[in-house]
N, C-alpha and C. Protein backbone atom coordinates (compact mmCIF):
# COMPACT_ATOMS: atom_id res chain seq x y z
N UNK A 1 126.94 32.68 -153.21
CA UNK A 1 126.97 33.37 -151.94
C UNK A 1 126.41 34.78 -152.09
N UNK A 2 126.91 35.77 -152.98
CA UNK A 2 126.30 36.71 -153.17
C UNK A 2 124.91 36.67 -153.40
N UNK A 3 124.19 35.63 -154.32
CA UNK A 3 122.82 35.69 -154.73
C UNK A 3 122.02 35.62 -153.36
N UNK A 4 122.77 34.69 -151.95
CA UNK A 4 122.21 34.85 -151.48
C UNK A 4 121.97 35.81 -150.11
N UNK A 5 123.26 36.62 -150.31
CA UNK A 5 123.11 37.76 -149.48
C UNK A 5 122.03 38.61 -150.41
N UNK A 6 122.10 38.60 -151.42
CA UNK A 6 121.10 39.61 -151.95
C UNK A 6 119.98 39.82 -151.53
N UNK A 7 119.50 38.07 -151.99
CA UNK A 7 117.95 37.58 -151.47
C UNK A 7 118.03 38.03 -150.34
N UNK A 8 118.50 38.29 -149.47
CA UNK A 8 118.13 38.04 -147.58
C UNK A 8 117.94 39.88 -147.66
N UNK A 9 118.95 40.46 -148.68
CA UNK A 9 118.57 41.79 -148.25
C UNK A 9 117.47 42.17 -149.07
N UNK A 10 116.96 41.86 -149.86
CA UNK A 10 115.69 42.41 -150.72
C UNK A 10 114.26 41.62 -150.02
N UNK A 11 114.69 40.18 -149.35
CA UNK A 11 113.44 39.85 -148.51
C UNK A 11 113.36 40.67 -147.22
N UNK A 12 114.69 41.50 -146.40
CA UNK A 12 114.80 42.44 -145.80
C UNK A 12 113.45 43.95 -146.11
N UNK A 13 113.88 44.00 -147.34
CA UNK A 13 113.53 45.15 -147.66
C UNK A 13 112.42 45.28 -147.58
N UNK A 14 111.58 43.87 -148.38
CA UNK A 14 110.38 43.58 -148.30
C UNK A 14 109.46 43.63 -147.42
N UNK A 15 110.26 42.67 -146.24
CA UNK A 15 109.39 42.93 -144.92
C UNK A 15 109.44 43.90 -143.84
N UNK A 16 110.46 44.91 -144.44
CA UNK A 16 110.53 46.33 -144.03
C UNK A 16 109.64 47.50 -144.75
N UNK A 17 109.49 47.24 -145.58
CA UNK A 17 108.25 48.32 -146.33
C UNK A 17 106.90 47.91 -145.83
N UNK A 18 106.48 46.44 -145.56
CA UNK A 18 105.39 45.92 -145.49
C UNK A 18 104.87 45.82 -143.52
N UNK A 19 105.93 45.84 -143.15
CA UNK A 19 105.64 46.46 -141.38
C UNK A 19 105.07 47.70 -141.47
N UNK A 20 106.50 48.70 -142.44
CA UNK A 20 105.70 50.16 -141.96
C UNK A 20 104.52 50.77 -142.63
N UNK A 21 104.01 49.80 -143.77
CA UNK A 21 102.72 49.86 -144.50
C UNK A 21 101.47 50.07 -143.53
N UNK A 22 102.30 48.94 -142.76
CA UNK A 22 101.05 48.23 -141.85
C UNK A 22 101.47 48.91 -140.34
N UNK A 23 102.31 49.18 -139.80
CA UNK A 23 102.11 50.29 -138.88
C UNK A 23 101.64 51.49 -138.85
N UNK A 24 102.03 52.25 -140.43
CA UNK A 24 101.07 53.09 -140.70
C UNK A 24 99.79 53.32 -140.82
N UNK A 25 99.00 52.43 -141.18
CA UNK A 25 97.56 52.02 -141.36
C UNK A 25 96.97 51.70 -140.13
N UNK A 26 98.05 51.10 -138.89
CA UNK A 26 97.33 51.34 -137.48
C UNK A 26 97.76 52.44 -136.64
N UNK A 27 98.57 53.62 -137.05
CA UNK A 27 98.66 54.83 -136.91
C UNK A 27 97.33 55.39 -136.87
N UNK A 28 96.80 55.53 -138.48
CA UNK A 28 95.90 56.50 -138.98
C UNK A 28 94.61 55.86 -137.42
N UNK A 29 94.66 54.24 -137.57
CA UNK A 29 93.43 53.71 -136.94
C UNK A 29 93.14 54.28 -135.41
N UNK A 30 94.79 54.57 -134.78
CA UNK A 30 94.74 54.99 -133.80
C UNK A 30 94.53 56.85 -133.15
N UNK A 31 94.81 57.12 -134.36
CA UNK A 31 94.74 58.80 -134.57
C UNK A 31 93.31 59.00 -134.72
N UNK A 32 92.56 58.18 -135.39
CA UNK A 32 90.91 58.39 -135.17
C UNK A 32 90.02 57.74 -133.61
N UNK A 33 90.91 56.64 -133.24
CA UNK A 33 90.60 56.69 -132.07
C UNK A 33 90.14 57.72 -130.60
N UNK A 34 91.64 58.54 -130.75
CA UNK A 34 91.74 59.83 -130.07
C UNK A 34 91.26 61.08 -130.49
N UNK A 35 90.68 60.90 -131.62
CA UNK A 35 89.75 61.95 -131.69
C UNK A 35 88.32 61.66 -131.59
N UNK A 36 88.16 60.45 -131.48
CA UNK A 36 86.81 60.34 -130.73
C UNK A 36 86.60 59.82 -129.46
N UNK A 37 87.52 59.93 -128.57
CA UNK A 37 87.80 59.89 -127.23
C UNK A 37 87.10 60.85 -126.83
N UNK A 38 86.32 60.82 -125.46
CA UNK A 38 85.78 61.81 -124.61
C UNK A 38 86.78 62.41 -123.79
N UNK A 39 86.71 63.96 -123.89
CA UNK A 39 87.85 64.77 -123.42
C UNK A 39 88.08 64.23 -121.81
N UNK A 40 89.47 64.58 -121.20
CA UNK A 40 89.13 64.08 -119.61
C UNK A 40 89.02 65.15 -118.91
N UNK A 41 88.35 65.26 -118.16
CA UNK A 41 88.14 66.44 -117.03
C UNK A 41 89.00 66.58 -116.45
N UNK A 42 89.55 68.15 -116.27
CA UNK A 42 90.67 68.61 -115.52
C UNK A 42 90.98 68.16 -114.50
N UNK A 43 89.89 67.93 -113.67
CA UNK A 43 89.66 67.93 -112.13
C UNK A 43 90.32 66.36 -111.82
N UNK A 44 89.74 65.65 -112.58
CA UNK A 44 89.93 64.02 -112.16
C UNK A 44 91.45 63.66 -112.79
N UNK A 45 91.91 64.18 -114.24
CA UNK A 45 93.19 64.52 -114.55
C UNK A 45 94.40 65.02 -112.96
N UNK A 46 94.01 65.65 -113.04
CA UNK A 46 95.07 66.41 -111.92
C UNK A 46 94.57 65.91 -110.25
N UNK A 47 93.27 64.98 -110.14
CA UNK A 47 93.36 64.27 -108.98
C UNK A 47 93.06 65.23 -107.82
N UNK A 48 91.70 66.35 -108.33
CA UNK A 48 91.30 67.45 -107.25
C UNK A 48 89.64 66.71 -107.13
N UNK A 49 89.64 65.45 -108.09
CA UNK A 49 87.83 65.73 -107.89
C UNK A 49 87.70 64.52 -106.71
N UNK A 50 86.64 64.99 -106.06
CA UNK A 50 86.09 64.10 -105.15
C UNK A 50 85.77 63.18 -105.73
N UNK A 51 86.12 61.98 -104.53
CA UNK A 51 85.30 60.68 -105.39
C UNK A 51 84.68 59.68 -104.91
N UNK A 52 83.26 59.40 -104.73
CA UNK A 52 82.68 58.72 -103.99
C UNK A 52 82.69 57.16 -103.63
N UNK A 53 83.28 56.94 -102.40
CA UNK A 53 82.82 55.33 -102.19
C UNK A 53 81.62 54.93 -101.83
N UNK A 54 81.72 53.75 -101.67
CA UNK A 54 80.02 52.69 -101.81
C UNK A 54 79.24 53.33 -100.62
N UNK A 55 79.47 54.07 -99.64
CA UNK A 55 78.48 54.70 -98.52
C UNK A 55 78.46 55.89 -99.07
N UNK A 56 78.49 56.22 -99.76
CA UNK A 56 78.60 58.15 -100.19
C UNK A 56 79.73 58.90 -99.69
N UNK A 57 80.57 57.79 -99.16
CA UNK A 57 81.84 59.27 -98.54
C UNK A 57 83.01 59.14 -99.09
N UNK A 58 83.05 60.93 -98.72
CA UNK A 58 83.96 61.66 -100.15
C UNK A 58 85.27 60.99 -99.60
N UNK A 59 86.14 60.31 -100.69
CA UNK A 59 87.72 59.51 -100.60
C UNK A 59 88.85 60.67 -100.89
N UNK A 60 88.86 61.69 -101.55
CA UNK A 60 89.53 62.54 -101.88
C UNK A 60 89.28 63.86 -101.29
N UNK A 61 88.94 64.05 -99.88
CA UNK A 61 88.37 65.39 -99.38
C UNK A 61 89.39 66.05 -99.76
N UNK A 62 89.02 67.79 -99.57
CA UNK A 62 89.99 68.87 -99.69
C UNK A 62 90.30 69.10 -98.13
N UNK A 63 89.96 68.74 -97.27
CA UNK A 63 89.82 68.62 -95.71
C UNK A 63 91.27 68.27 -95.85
N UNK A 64 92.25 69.05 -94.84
CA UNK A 64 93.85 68.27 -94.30
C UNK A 64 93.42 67.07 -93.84
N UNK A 65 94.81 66.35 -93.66
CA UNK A 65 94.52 64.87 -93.23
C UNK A 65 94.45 65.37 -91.81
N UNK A 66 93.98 64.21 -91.45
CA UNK A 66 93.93 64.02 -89.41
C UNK A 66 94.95 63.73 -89.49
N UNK A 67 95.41 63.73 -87.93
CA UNK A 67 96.98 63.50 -87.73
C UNK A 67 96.77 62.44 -86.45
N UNK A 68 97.50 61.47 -86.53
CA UNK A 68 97.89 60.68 -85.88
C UNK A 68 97.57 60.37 -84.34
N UNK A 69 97.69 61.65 -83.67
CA UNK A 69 97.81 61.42 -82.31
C UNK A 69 96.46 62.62 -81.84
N UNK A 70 96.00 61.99 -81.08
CA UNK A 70 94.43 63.38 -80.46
C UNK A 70 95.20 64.38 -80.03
N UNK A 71 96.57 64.07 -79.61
CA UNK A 71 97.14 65.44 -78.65
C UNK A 71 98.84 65.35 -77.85
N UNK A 72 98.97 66.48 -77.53
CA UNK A 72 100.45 66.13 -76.56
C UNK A 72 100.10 65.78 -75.42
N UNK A 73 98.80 64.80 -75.04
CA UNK A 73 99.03 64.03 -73.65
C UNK A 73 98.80 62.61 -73.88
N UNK A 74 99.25 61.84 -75.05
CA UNK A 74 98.79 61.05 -75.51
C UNK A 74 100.14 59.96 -75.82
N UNK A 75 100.09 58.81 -75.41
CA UNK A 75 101.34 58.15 -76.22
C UNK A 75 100.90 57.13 -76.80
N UNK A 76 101.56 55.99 -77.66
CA UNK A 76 100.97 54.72 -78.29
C UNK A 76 101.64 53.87 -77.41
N UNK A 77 101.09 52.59 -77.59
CA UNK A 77 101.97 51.48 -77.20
C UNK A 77 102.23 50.15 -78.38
N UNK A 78 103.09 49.79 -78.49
CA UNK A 78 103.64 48.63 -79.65
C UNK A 78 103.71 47.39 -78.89
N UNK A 79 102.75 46.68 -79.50
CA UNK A 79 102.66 45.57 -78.16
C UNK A 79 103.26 44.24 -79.69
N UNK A 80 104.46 43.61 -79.02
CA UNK A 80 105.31 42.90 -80.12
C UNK A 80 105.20 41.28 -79.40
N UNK A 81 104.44 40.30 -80.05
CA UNK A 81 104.31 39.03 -79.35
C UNK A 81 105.16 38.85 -80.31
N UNK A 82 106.38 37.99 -78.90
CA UNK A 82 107.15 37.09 -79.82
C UNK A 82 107.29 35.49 -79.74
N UNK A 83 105.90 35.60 -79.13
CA UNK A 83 105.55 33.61 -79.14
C UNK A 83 104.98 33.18 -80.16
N UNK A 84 104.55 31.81 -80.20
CA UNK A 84 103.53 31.10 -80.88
C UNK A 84 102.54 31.31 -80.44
N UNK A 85 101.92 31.51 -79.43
CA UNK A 85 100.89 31.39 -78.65
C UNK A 85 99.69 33.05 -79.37
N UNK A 86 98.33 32.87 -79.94
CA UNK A 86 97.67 33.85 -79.79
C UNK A 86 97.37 34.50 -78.69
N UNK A 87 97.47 36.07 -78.39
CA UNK A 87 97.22 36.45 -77.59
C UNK A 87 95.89 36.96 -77.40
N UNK A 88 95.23 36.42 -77.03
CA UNK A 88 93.55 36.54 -77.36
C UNK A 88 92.89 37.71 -76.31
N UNK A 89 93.59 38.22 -75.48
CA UNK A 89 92.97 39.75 -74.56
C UNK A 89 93.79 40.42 -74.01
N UNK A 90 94.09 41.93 -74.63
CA UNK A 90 95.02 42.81 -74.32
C UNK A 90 94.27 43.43 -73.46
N UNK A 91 94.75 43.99 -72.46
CA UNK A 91 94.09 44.98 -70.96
C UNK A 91 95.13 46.11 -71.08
N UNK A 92 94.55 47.51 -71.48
CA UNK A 92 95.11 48.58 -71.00
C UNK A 92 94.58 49.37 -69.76
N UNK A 93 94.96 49.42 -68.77
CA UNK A 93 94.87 50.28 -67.51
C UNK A 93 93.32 49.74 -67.59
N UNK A 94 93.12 48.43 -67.11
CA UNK A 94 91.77 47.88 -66.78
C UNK A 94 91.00 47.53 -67.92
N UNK A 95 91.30 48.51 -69.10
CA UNK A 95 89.93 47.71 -70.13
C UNK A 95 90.14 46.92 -71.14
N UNK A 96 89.73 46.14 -71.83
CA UNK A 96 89.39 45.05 -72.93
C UNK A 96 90.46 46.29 -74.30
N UNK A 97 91.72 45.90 -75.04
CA UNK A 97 92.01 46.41 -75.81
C UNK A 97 91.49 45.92 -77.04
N UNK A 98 92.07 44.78 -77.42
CA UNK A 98 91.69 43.84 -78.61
C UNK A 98 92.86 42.29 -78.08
N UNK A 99 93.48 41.78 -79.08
CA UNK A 99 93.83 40.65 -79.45
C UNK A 99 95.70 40.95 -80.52
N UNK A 100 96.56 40.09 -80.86
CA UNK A 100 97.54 40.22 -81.26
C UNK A 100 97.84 38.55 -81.48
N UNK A 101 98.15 38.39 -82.80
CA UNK A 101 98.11 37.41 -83.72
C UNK A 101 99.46 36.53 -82.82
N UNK A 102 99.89 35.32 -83.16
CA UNK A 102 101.30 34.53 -83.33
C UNK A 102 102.43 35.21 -84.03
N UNK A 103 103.32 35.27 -83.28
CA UNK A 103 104.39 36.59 -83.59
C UNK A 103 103.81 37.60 -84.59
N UNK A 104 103.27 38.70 -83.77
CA UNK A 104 102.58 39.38 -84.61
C UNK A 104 102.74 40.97 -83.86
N UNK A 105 101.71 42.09 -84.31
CA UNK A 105 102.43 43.32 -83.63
C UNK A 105 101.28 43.98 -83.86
N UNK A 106 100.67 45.36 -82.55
CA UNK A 106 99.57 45.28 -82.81
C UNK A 106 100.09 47.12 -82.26
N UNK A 107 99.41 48.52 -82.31
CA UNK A 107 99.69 49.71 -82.08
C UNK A 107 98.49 50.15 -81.36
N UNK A 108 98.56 50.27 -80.00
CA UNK A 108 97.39 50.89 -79.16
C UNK A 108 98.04 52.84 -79.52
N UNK A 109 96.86 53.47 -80.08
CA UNK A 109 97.35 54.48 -80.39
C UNK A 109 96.42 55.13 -79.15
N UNK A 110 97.30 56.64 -79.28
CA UNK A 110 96.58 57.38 -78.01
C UNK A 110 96.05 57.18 -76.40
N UNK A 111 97.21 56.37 -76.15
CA UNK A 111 97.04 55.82 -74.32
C UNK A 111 96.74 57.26 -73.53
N UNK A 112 96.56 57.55 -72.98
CA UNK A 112 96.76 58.80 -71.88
C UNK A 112 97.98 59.05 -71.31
N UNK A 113 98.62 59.88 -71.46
CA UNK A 113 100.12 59.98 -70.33
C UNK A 113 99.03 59.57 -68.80
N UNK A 114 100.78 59.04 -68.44
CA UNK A 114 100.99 58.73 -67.02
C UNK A 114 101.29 57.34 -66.82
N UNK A 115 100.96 56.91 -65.53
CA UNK A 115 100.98 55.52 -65.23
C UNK A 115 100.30 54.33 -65.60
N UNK A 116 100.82 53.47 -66.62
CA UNK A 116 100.08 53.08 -67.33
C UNK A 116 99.90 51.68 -67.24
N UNK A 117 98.57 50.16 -66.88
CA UNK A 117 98.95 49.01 -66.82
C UNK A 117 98.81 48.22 -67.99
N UNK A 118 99.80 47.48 -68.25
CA UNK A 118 99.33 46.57 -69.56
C UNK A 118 99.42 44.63 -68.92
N UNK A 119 98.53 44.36 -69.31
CA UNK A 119 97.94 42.91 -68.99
C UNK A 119 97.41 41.81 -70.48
N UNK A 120 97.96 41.21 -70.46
CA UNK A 120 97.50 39.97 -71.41
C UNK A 120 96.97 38.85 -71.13
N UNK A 121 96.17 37.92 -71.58
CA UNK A 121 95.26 36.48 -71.35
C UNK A 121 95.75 35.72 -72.74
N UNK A 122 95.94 34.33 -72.74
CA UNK A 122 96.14 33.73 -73.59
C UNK A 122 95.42 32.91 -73.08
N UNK A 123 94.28 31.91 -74.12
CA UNK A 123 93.55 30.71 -73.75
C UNK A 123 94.57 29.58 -74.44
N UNK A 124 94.72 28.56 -73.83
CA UNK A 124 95.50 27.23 -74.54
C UNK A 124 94.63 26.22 -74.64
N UNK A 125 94.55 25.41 -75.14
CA UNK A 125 93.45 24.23 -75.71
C UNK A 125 93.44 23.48 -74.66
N UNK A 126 94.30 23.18 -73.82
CA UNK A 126 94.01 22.25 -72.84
C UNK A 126 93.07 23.11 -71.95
N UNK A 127 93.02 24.09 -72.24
CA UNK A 127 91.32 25.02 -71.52
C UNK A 127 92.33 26.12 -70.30
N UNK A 128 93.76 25.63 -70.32
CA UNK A 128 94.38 26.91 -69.11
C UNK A 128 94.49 27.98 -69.42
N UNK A 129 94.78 29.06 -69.30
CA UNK A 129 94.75 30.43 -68.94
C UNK A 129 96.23 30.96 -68.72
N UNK A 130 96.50 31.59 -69.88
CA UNK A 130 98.00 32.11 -69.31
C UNK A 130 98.14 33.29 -69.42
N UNK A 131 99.01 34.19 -68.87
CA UNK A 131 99.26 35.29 -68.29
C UNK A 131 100.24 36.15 -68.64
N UNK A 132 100.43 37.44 -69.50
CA UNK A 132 101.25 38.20 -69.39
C UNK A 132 101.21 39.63 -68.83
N UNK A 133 101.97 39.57 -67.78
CA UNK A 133 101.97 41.20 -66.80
C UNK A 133 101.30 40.85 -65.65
N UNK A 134 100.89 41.99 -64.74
CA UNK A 134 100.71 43.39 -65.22
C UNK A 134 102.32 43.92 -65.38
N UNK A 135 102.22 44.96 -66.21
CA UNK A 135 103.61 45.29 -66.08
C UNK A 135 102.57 47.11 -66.27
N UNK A 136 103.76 48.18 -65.30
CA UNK A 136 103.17 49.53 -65.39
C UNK A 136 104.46 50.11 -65.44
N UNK A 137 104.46 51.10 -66.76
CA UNK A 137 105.31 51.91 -66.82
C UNK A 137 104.86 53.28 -67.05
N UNK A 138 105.45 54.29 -67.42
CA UNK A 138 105.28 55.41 -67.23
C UNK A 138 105.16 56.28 -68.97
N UNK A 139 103.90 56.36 -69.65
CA UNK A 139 103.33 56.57 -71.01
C UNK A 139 103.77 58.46 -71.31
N UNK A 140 104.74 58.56 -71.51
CA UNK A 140 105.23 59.83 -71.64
C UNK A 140 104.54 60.49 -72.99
N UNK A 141 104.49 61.48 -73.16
CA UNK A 141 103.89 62.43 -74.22
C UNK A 141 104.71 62.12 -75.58
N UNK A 142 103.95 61.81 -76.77
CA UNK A 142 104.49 61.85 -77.82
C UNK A 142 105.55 60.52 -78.14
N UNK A 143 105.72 59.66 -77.39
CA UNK A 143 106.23 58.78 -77.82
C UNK A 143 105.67 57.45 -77.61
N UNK A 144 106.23 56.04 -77.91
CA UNK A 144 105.99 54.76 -78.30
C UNK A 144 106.53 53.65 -77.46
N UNK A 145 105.66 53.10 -76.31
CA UNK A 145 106.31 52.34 -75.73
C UNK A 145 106.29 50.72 -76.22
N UNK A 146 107.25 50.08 -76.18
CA UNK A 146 107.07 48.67 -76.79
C UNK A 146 107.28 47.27 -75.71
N UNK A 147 106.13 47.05 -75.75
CA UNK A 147 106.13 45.78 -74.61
C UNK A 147 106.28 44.74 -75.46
N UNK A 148 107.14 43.83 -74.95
CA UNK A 148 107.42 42.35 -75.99
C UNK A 148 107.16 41.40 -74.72
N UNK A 149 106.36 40.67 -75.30
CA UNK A 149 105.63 39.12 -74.75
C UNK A 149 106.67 38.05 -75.39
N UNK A 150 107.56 37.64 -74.21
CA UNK A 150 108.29 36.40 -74.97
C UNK A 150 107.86 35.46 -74.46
């Protein structure tokens, strides 16, 4: 029993000198690595340098961000379908908005305050025409109105 605790600790030992032989030796390999690394530029380090996408425009301007809304006469609307049905033509106050998926959710940003109409078209395969609204409510400054299509 002893002989063979011994063995287990001297094959221990063994393959403990012979790891850090060999970790050491990819130490040194890696310490020459980094010294022949090309230094990194401050700028791109710390995430100040401009950086060009595939049309030439700058992704990292120093320009503040835009903000959200054109102005305080402006509100969004959250238009929340909660059918199956695609809603294939949103109408804000008369014009063509876009479209809103099968329970899906879509953000008309920057409506105009005031009186506002919202209208929907759904096409169905049997070729009919279905209808949500008009419904007109009143698009107050700075906030989010949410029309749900059930």
């Amino acid at each position: 029993m002893k002989k063979n605790v011994c063995r287990a600790v001297s094959l221990f030992s063994v393959l403990a000198l012979a790891s850090s032989a060999a970790f050491a030796a990819d130490a040194g390999k890696l310490d020459s690595k980094k010294k022949a690394a090309k230094p990194v530029d401050a700028k791109i380090a710390e995430g100040k340098a401009d950086v060009k996408v595939n049309n030439g425009e700058v992704k990292n301007s120093k320009e503040p961000a835009v903000k959200t809304r054109k102005g305080e006469y402006t509100c969004d609307i959250h238009i929340d379908n909660r059918t199956n049905a695609y809603i294939n033509r949103v109408y804000i106050d008369g014009d063509s908005w876009g479209s809103v998926g099968r329970y899906g959710d879509a953000i008309a940003r920057d409506i105009g305050k005031g009186a506002t109409t919202l209208y929907a078209e759904v096409d169905y395969t049997d070729g009919s025409v279905g209808h949500y609204g008009p419904v007109v409510f009143n698009c107050e400054s700075w906030t989010t109105h949410t029309w749900k299509l059930n």
